[in-house]
C-alpha atoms as a PDB file:
ATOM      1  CA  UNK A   1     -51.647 -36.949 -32.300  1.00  0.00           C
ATOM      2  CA  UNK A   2     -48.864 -34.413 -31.961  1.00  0.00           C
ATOM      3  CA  UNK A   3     -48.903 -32.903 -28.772  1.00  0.00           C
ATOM      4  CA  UNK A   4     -49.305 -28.472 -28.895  1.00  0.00           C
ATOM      5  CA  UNK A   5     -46.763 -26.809 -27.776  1.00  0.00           C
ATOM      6  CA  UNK A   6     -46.939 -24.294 -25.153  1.00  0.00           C
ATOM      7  CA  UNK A   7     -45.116 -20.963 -25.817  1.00  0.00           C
ATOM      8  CA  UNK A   8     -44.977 -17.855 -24.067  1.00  0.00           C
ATOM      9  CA  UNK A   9     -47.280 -15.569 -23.888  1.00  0.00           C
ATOM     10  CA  UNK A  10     -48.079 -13.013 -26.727  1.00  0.00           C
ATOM     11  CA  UNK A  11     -48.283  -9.440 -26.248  1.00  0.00           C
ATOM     12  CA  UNK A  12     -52.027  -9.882 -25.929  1.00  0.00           C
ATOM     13  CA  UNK A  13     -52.784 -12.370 -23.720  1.00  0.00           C
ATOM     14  CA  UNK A  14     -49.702 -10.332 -21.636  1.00  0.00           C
ATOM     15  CA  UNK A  15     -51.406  -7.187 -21.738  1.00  0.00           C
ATOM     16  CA  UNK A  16     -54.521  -9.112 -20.423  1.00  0.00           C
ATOM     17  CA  UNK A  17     -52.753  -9.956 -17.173  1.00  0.00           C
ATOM     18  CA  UNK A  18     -51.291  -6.959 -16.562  1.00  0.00           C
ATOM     19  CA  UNK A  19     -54.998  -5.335 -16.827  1.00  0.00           C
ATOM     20  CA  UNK A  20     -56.168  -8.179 -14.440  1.00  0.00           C
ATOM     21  CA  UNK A  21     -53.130  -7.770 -12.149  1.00  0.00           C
ATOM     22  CA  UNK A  22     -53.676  -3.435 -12.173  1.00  0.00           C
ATOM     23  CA  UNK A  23     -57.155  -4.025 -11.683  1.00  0.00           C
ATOM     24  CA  UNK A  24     -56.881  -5.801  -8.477  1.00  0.00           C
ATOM     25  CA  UNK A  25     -54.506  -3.463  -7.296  1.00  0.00           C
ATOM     26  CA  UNK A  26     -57.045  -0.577  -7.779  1.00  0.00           C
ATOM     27  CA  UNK A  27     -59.694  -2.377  -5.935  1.00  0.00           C
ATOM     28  CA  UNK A  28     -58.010  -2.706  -2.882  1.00  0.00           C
ATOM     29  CA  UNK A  29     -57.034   1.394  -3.113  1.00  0.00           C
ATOM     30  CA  UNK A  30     -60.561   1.981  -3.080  1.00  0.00           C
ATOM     31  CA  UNK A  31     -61.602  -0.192  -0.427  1.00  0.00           C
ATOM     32  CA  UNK A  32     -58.940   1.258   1.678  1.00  0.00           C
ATOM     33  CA  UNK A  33     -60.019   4.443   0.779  1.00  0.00           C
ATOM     34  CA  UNK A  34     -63.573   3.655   1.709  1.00  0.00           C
ATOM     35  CA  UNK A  35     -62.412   1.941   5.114  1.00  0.00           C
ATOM     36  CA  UNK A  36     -60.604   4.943   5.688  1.00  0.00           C
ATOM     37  CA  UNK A  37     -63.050   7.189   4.801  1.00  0.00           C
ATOM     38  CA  UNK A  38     -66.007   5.376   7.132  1.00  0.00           C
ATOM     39  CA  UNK A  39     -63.627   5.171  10.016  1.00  0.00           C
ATOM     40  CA  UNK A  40     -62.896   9.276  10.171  1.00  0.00           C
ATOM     41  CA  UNK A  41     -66.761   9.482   9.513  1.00  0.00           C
ATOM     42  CA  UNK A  42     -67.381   7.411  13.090  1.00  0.00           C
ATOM     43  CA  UNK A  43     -64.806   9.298  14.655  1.00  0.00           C
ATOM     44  CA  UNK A  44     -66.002  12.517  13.571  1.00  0.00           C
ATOM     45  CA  UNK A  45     -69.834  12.173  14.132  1.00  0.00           C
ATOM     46  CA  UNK A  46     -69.719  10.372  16.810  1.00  0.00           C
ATOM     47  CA  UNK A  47     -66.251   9.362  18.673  1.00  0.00           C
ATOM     48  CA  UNK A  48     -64.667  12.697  18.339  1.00  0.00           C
ATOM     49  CA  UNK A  49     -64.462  14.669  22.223  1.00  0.00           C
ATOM     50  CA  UNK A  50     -66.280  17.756  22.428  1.00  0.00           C
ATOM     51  CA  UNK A  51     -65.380  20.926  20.728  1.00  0.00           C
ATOM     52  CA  UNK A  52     -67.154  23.798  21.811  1.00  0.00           C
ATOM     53  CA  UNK A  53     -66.875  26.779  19.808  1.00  0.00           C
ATOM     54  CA  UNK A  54     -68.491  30.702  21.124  1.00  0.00           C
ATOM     55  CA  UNK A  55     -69.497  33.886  19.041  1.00  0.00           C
ATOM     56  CA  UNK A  56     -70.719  37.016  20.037  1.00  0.00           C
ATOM     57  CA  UNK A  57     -72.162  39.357  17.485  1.00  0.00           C
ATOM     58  CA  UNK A  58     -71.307  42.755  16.787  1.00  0.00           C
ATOM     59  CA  UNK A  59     -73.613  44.510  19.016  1.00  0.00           C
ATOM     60  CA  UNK A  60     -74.335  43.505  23.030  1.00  0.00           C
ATOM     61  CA  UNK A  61     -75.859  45.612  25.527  1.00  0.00           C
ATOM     62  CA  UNK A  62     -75.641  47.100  29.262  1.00  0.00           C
ATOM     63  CA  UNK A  63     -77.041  48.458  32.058  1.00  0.00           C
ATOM     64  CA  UNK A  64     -76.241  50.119  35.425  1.00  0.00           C
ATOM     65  CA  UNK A  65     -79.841  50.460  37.006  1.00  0.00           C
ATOM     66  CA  UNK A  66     -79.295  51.318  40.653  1.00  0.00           C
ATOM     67  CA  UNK A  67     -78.170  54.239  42.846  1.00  0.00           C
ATOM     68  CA  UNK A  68     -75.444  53.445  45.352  1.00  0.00           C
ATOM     69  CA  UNK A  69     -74.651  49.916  43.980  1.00  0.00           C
ATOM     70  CA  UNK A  70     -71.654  48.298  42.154  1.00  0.00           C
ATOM     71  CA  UNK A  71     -73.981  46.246  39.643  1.00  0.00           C
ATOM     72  CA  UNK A  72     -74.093  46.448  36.784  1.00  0.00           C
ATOM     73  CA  UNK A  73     -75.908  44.016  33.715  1.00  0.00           C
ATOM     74  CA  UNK A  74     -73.781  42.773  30.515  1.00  0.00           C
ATOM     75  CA  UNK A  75     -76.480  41.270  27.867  1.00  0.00           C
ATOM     76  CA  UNK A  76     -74.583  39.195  25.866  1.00  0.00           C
ATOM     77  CA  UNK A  77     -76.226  36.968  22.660  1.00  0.00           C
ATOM     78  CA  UNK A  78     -73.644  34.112  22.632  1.00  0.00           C
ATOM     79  CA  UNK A  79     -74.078  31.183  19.549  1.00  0.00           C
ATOM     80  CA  UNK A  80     -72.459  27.863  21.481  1.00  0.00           C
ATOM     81  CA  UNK A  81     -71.100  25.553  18.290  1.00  0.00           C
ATOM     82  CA  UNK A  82     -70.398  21.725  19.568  1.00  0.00           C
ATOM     83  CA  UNK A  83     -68.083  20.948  16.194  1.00  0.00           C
ATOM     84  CA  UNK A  84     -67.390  17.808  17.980  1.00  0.00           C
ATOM     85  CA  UNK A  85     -69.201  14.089  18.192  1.00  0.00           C
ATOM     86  CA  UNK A  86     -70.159  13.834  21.764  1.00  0.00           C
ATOM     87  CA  UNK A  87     -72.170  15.267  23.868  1.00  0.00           C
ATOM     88  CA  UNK A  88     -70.650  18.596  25.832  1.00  0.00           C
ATOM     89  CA  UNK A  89     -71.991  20.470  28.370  1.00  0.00           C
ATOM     90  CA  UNK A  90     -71.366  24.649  29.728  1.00  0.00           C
ATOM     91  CA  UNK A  91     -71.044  24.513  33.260  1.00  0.00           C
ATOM     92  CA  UNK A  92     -71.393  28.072  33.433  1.00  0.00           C
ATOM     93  CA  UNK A  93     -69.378  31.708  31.663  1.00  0.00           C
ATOM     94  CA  UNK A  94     -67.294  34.114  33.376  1.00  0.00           C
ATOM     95  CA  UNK A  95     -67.335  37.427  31.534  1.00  0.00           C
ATOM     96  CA  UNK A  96     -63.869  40.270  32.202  1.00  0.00           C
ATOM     97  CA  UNK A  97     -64.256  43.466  31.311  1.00  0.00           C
ATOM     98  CA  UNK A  98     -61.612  46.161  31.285  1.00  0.00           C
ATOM     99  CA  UNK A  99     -61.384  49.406  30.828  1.00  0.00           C
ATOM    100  CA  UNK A 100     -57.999  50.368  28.643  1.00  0.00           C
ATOM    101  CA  UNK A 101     -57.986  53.734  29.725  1.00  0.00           C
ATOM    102  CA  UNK A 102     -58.047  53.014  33.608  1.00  0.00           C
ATOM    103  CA  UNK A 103     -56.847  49.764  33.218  1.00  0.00           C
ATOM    104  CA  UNK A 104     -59.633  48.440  36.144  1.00  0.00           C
ATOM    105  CA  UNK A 105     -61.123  45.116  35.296  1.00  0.00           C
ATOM    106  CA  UNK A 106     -64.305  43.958  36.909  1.00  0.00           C
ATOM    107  CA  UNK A 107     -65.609  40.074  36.624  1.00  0.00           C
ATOM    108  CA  UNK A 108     -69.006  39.357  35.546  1.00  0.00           C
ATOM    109  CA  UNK A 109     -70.474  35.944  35.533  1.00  0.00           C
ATOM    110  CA  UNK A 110     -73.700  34.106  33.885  1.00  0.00           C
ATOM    111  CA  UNK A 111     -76.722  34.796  35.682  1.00  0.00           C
ATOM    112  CA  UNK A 112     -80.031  35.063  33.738  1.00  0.00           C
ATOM    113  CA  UNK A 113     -81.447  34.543  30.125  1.00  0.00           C
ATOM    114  CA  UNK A 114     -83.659  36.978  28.397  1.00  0.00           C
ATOM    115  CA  UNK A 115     -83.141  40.896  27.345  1.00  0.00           C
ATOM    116  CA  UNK A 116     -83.136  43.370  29.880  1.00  0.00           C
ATOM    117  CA  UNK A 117     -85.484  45.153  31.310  1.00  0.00           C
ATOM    118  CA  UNK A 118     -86.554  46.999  34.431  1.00  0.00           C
ATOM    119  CA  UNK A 119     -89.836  45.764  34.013  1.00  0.00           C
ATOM    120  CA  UNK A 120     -88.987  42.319  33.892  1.00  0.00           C
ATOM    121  CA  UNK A 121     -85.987  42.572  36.587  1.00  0.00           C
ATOM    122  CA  UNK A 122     -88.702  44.303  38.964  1.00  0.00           C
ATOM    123  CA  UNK A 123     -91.091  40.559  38.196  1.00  0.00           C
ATOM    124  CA  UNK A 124     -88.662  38.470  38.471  1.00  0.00           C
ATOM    125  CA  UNK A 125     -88.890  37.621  34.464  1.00  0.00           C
ATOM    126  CA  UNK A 126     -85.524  35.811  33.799  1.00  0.00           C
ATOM    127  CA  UNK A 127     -85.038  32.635  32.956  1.00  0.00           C
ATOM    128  CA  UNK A 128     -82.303  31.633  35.594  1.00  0.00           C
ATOM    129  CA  UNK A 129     -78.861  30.324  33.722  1.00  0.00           C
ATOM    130  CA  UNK A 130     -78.240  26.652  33.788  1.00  0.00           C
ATOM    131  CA  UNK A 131     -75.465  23.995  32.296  1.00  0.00           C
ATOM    132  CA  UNK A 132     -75.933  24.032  28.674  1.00  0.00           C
ATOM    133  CA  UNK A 133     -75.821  20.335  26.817  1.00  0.00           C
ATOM    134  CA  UNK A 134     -75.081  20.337  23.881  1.00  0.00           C
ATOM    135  CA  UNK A 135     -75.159  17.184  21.220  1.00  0.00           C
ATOM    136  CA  UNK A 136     -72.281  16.630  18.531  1.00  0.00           C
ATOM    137  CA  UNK A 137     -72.757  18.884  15.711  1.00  0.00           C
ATOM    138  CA  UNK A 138     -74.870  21.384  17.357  1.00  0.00           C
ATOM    139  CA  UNK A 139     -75.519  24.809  18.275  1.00  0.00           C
ATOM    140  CA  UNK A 140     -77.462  26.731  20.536  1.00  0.00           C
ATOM    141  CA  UNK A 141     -78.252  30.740  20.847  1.00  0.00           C
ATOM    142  CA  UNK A 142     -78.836  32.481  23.820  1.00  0.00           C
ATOM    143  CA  UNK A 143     -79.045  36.152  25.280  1.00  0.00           C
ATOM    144  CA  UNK A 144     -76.932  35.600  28.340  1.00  0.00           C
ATOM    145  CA  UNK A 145     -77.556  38.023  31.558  1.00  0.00           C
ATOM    146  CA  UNK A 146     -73.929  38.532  33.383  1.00  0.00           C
ATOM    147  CA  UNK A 147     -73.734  40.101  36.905  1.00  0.00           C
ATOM    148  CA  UNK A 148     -71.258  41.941  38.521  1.00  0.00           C
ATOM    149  CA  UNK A 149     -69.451  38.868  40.469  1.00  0.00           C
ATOM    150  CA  UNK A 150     -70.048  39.864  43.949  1.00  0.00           C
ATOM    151  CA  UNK A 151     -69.647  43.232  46.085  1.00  0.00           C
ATOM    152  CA  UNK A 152     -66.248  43.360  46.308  1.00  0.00           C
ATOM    153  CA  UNK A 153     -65.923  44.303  42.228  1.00  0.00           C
ATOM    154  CA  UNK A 154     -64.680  47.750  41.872  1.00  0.00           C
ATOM    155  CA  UNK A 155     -64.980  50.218  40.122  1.00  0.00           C
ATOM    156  CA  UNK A 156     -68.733  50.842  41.259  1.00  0.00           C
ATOM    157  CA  UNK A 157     -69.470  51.529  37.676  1.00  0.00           C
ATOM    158  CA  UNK A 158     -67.192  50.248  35.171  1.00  0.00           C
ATOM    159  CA  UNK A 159     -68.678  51.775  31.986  1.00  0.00           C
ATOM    160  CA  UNK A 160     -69.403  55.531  32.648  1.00  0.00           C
ATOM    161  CA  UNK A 161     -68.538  57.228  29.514  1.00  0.00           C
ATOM    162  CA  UNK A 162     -68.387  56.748  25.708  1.00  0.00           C
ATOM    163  CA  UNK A 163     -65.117  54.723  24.275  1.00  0.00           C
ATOM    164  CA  UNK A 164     -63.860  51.136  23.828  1.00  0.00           C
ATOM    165  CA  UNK A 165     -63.583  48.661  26.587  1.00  0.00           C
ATOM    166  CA  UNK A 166     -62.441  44.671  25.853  1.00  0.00           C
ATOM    167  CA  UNK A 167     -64.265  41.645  26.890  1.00  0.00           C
ATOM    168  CA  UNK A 168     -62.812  38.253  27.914  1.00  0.00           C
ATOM    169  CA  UNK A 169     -65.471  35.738  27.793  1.00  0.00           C
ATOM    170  CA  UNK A 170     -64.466  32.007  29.148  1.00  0.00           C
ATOM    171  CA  UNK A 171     -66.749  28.737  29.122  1.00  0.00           C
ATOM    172  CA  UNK A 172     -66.679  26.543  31.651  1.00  0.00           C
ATOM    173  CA  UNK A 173     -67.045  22.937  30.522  1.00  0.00           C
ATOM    174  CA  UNK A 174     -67.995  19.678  31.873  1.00  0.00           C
ATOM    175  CA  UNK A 175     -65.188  17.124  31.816  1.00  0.00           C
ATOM    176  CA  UNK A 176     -65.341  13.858  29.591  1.00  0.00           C
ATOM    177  CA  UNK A 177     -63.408  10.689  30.517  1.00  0.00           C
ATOM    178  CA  UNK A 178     -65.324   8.157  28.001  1.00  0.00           C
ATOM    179  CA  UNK A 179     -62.164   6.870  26.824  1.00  0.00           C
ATOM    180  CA  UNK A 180     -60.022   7.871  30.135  1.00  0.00           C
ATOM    181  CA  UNK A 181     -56.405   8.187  29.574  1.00  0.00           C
ATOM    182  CA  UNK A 182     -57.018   9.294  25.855  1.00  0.00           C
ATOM    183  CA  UNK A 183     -59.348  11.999  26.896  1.00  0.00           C
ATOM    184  CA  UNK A 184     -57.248  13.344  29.280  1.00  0.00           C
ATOM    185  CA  UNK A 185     -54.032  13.490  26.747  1.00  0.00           C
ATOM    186  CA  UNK A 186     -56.535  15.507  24.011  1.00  0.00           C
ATOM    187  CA  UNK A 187     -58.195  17.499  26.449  1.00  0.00           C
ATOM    188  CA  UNK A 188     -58.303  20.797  25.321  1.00  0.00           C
ATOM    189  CA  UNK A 189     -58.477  24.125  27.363  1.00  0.00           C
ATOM    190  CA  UNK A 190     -61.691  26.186  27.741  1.00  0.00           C
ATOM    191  CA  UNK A 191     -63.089  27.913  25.028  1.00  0.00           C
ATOM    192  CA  UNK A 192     -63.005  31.658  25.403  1.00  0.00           C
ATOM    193  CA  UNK A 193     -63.000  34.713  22.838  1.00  0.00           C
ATOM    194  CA  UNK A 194     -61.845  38.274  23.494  1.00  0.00           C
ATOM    195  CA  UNK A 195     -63.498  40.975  21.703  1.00  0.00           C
ATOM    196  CA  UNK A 196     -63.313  44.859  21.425  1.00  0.00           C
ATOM    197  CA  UNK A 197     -66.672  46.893  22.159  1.00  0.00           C
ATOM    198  CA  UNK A 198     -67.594  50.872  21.720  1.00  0.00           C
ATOM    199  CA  UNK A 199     -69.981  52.824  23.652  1.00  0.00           C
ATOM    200  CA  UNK A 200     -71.173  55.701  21.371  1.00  0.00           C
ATOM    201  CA  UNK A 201     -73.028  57.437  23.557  1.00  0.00           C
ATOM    202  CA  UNK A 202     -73.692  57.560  27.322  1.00  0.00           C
ATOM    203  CA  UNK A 203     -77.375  58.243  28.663  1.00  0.00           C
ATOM    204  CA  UNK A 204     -77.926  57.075  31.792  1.00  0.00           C
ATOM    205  CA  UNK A 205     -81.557  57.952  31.612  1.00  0.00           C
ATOM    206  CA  UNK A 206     -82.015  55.055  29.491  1.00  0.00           C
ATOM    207  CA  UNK A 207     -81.359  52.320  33.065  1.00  0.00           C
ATOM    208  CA  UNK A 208     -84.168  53.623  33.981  1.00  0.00           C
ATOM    209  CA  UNK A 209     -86.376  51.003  31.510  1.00  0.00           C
ATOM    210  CA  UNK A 210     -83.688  49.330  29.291  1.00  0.00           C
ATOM    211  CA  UNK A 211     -80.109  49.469  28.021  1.00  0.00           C
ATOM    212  CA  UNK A 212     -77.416  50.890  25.936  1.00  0.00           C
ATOM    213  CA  UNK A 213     -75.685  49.212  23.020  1.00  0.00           C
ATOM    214  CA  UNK A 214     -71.852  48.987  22.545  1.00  0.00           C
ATOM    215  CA  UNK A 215     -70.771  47.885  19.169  1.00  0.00           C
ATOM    216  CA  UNK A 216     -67.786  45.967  17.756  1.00  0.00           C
ATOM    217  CA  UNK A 217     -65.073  48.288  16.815  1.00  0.00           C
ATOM    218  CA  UNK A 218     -64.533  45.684  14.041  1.00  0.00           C
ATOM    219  CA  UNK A 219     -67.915  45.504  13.032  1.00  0.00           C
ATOM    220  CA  UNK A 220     -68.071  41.817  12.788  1.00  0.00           C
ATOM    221  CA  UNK A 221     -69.084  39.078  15.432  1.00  0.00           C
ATOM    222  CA  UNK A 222     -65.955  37.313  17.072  1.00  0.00           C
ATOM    223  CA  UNK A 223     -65.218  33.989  17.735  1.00  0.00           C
ATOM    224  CA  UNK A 224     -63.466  32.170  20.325  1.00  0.00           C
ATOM    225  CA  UNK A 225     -62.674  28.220  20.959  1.00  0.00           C
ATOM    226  CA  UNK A 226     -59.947  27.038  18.729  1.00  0.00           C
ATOM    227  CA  UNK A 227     -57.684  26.425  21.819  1.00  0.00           C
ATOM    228  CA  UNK A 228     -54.688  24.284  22.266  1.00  0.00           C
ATOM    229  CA  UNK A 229     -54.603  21.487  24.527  1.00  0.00           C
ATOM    230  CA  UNK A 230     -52.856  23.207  27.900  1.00  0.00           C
END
């Protein structure tokens, strides 16, 4: 029996190699792609260091309730935003306010949570500050109390007439070493946001049970915590 020769290949059976060839090559894309893909997921849910974003809405609120005295009460609604993995914590806020006409700042810092009121300031009806925790890819809202930091704070009464005054609001936050050295190189600085307020109107018959709003002279919330690394 005459043995077959064995030619090359015909266009066909060629094409049929290059589709088996291509489709390996296209399999291991997509499994790359998918490894890929899963590995920023694990970072990003749950390796990623903390990332602590802070708004404040468009409207916050004081009051200068007693004779003779340098304090004075910022109430402040602040939305913490953890866009991060792990767990991070607010040690505690430190609140500047300055007047641009004067150009006097006086330092505030986190005291209470709750509104104000005398009625509740007279009971003893705040919820005393403490850290904040907050899990990856969470958020938390709270009306924050801040105190004039101390006697020493001059002017006794910063806000005393209608007109814009700017706010420097800075977190601080709990340091994480889970991975050490790598930490320490991505460690970013402390979230803070600066925002512009107006007092409208000046009453200060209204200390007497309550507050007075200032509102954004943009009329939107601002946001703070997209800091460099120092």
């Amino acid at each position: 029996m005459a043995n077959a020769q064995l030619g090359p290949e015909g266009p066909e059976a060629q094409a049929r190699g290059y589709v088996r060839g291509g489709g390996g090559s296209y399999s291991v894309a997509i499994s790359a792609l998918a490894l890929a893909f899963s590995g920023y997921s694990l970072w990003d849910s749950a390796l990623k260091a903390p990332d602590i974003k802070v708004f404040v809405p468009p409207v916050i609120q004081f009051s200068a309730p007693y004779n003779n005295s340098n304090f004075e009460v910022i109430e402040v609604p602040v939305t913490l935003l953890n866009d991060g993995g792990r767990t991070g914590t607010v040690l505690s806020m430190d609140l500047e306010v300055t007047n641009p006409k004067t150009g006097e700042t006086k330092r505030f810092y986190a005291a209470d949570l709750g509104r104000w009121t005398m009625d509740k300031a007279r009971a003893n009806g705040f919820d005393p500050f403490a850290p904040i925790p907050l899990a990856g890819k969470t958020s938390k809202t709270e009306t924050v109390l801040f105190y004039t930091n101390g006697p020493t704070q001059k002017p006794e009464e910063l806000i005393r007439e209608p007109g814009a005054y700017t706010f420097r609001l800075v977190l601080d936050e709990a340091d994480v070493n889970d991975f050490g050295p790598l930490d320490k190189i991505l460690r970013r600085g402390p979230a803070e946001v600066t925002f512009a307020m107006e007092l409208r109107n000046y009453d200060a018959r209204a200390f007497q049970n309550g507050t007075l709003p200032l509102y954004s002279t943009t009329g939107r919330s601002a946001k703070g915590g997209d800091n460099a690394p120092p």
